[in-house]
Protein backbone atom coordinates (compact mmCIF):
# COMPACT_ATOMS: atom_id res chain seq x y z
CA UNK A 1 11.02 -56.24 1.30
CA UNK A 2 13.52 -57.69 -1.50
CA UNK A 3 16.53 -56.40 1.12
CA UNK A 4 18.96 -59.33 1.71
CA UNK A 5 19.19 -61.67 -1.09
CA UNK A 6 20.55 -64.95 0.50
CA UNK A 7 16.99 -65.07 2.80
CA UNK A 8 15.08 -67.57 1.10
CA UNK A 9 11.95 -67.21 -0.82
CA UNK A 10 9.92 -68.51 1.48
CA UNK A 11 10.79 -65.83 4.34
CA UNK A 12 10.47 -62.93 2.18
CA UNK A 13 6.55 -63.57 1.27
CA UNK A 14 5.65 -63.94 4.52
CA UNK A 15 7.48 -60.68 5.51
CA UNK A 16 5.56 -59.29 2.13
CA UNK A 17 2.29 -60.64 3.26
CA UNK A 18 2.47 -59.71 7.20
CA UNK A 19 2.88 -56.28 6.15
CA UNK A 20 0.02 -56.15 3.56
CA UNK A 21 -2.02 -57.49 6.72
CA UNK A 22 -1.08 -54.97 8.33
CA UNK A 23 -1.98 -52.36 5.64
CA UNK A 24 -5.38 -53.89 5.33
CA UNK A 25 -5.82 -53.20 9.07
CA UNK A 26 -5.11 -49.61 8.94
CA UNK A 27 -7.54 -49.05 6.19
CA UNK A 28 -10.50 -50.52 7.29
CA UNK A 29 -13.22 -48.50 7.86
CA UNK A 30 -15.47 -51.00 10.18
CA UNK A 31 -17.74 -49.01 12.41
CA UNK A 32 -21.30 -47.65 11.14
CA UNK A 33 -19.40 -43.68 12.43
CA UNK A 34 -16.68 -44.25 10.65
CA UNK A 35 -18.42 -44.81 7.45
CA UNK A 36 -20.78 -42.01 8.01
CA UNK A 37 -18.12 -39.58 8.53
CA UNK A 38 -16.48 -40.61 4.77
CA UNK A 39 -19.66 -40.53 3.68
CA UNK A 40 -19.88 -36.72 4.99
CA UNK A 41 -16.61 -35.61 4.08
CA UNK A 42 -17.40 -37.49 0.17
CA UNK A 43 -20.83 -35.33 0.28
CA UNK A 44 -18.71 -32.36 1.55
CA UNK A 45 -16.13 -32.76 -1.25
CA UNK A 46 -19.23 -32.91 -4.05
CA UNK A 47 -20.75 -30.13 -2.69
CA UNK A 48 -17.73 -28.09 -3.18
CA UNK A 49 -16.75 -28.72 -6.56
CA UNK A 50 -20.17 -28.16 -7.36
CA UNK A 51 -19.60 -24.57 -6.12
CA UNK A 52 -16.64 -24.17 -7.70
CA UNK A 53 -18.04 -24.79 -11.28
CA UNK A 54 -21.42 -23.74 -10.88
CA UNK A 55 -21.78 -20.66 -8.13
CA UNK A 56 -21.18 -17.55 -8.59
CA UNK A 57 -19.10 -14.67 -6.74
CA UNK A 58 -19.21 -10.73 -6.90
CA UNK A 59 -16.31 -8.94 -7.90
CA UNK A 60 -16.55 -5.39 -6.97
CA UNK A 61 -13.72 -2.51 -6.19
CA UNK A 62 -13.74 -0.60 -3.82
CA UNK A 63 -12.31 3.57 -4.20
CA UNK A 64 -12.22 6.62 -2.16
CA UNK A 65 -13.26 9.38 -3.86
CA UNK A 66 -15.27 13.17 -3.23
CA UNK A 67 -18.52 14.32 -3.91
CA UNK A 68 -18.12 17.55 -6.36
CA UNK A 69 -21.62 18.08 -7.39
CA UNK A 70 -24.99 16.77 -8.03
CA UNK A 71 -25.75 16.16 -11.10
CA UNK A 72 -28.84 16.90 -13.60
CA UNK A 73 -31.80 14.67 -13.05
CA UNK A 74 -32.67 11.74 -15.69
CA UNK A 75 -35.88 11.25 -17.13
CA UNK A 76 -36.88 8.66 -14.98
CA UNK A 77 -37.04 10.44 -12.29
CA UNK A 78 -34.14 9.64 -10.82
CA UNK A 79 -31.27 12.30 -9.36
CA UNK A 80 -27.42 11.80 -10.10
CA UNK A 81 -24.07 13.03 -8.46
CA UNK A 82 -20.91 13.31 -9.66
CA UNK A 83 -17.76 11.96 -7.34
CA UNK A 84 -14.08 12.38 -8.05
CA UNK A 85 -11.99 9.02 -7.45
CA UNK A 86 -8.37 7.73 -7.64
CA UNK A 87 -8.73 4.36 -10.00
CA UNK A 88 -5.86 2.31 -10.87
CA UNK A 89 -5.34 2.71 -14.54
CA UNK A 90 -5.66 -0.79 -15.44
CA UNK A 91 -9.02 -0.82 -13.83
CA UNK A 92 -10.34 1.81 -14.81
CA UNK A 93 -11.60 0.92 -18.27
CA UNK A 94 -13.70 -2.29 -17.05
CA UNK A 95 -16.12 0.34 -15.37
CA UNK A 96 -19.16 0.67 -17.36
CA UNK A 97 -22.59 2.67 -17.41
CA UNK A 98 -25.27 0.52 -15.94
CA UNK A 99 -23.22 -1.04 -13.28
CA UNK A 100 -24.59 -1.49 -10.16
CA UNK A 101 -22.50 0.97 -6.98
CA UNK A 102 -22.98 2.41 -3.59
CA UNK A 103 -22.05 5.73 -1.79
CA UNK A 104 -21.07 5.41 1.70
CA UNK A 105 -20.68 8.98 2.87
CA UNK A 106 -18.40 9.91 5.63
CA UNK A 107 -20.60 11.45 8.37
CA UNK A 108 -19.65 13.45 11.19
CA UNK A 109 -20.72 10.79 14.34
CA UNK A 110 -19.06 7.68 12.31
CA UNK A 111 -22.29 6.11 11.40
CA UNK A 112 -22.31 5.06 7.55
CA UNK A 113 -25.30 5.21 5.35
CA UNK A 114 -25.25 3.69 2.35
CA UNK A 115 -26.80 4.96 -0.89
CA UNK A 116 -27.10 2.75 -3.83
CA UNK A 117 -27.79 3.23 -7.31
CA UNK A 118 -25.47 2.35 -10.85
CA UNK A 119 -23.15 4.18 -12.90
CA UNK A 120 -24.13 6.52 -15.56
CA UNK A 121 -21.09 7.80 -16.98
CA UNK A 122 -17.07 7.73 -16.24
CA UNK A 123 -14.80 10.17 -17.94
CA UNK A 124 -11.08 10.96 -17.36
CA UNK A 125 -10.36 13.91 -15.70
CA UNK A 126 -6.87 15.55 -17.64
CA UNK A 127 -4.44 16.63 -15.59
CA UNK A 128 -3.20 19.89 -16.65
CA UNK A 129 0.02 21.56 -17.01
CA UNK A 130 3.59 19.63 -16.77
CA UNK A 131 1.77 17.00 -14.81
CA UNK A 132 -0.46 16.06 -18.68
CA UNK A 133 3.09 14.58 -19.80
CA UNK A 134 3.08 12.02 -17.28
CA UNK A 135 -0.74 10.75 -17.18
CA UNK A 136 0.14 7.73 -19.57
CA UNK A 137 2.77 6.07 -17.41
CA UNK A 138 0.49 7.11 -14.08
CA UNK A 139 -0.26 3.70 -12.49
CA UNK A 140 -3.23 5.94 -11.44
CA UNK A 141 -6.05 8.06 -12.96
CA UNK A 142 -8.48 10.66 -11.85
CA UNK A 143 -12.03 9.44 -13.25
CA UNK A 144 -15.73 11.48 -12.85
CA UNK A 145 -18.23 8.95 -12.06
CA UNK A 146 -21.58 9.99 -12.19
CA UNK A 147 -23.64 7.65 -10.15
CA UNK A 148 -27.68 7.66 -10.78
CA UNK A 149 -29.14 7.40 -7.31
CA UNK A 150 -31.83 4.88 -6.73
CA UNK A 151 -33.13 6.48 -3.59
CA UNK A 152 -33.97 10.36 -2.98
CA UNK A 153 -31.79 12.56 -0.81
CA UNK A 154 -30.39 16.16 0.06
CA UNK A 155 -27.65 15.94 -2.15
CA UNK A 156 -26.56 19.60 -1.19
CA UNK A 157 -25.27 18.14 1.79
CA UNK A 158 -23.14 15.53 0.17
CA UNK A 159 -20.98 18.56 -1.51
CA UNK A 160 -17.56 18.13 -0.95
CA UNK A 161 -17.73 15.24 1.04
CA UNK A 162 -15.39 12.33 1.18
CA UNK A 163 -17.18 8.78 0.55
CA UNK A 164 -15.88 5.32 -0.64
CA UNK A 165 -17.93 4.02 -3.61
CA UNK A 166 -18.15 0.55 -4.07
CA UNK A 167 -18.83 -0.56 -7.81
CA UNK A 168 -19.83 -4.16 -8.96
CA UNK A 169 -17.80 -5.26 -11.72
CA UNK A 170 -19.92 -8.43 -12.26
CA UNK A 171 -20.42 -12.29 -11.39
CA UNK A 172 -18.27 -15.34 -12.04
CA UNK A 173 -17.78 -18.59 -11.17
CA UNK A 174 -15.31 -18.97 -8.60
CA UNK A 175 -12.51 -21.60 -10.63
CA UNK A 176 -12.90 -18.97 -12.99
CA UNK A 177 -11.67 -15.93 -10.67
CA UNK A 178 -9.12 -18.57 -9.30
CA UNK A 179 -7.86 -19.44 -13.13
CA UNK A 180 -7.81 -15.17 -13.29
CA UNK A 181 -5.47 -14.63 -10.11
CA UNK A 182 -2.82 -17.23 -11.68
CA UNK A 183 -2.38 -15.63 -14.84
């Protein structure tokens, strides 16, 4: 705009104001479409911050683990088993009775059937021997979970099998799990 300094004033506004013309012309939004589609991507934007600060998302982990052994049944009624998993060590003490987890049992024809139900208890399994020296700098640890099972079902046949178990670690708001994942 302000380039060569011997072109007179007079030149150099109307090289200023041609191009703010020109600017004004790109940024008009003149047809009735064009306005409704700001006004949908404005309503779009809202909608999503409103999310952000107000909805809420699941965080859950998933593990692989073994069925040892049923457990005892509870006084409401309800029957228990008891499933050895691999949790990462900095995970592991955020589990908590009362959660809310699923069994999916590996079956033989590759169907999976889920069986819900919430935690009861979680205990360390030791390791024993030379292997009890390193279980503090393990990035790893053996937990029992016993899981309270909301629906009733031959739990003999569970024994020994492999399943995943999928625990819910609770609800936030999703800027809040972003905030998490940057720290």
């Amino acid at each position: 705009m302000f380039n060569n300094p011997f072109d007179s004033f007079h030149n150099i506004v109307a090289e200023a104001k041609e191009e703010r013309e020109q600017l004004d012309r790109l940024l008009t939004i003149s047809t009735p479409r064009e306005r409704l589609l700001v006004a949908a991507i404005a309503l779009f934007l809202c909608i999503l911050s409103a999310w952000l600060f107000f909805g809420s998302v699941s965080r859950s982990i998933a593990v692989d683990g073994v069925v040892v052994e049923q457990g005892e049944n509870a006084p409401d009624g309800r029957r228990s088993v008891q499933v050895l998993v691999w949790v990462e060590s900095d995970i592991a003490p955020r589990i908590e009775a009362g959660m809310p987890a699923m069994i999916e049992p590996d079956t033989a024809d590759g169907k999976t059937a889920a069986l819900g139900g919430e935690v009861r208890t979680i205990s360390a399994v030791p390791f024993s021997g030379g292997a009890a020296a390193f279980e503090s700098a393990a990035p790893v640890s053996l937990q029992r979970v016993v899981i309270a099972l909301e629906e009733s079902v031959d739990l003999d046949s569970l024994a020994g099998r492999k399943c995943r178990i999928v625990i819910e670690l609770g609800r936030q708001s999703p800027i809040a799990l972003f905030r998490m994942r940057r720290s």
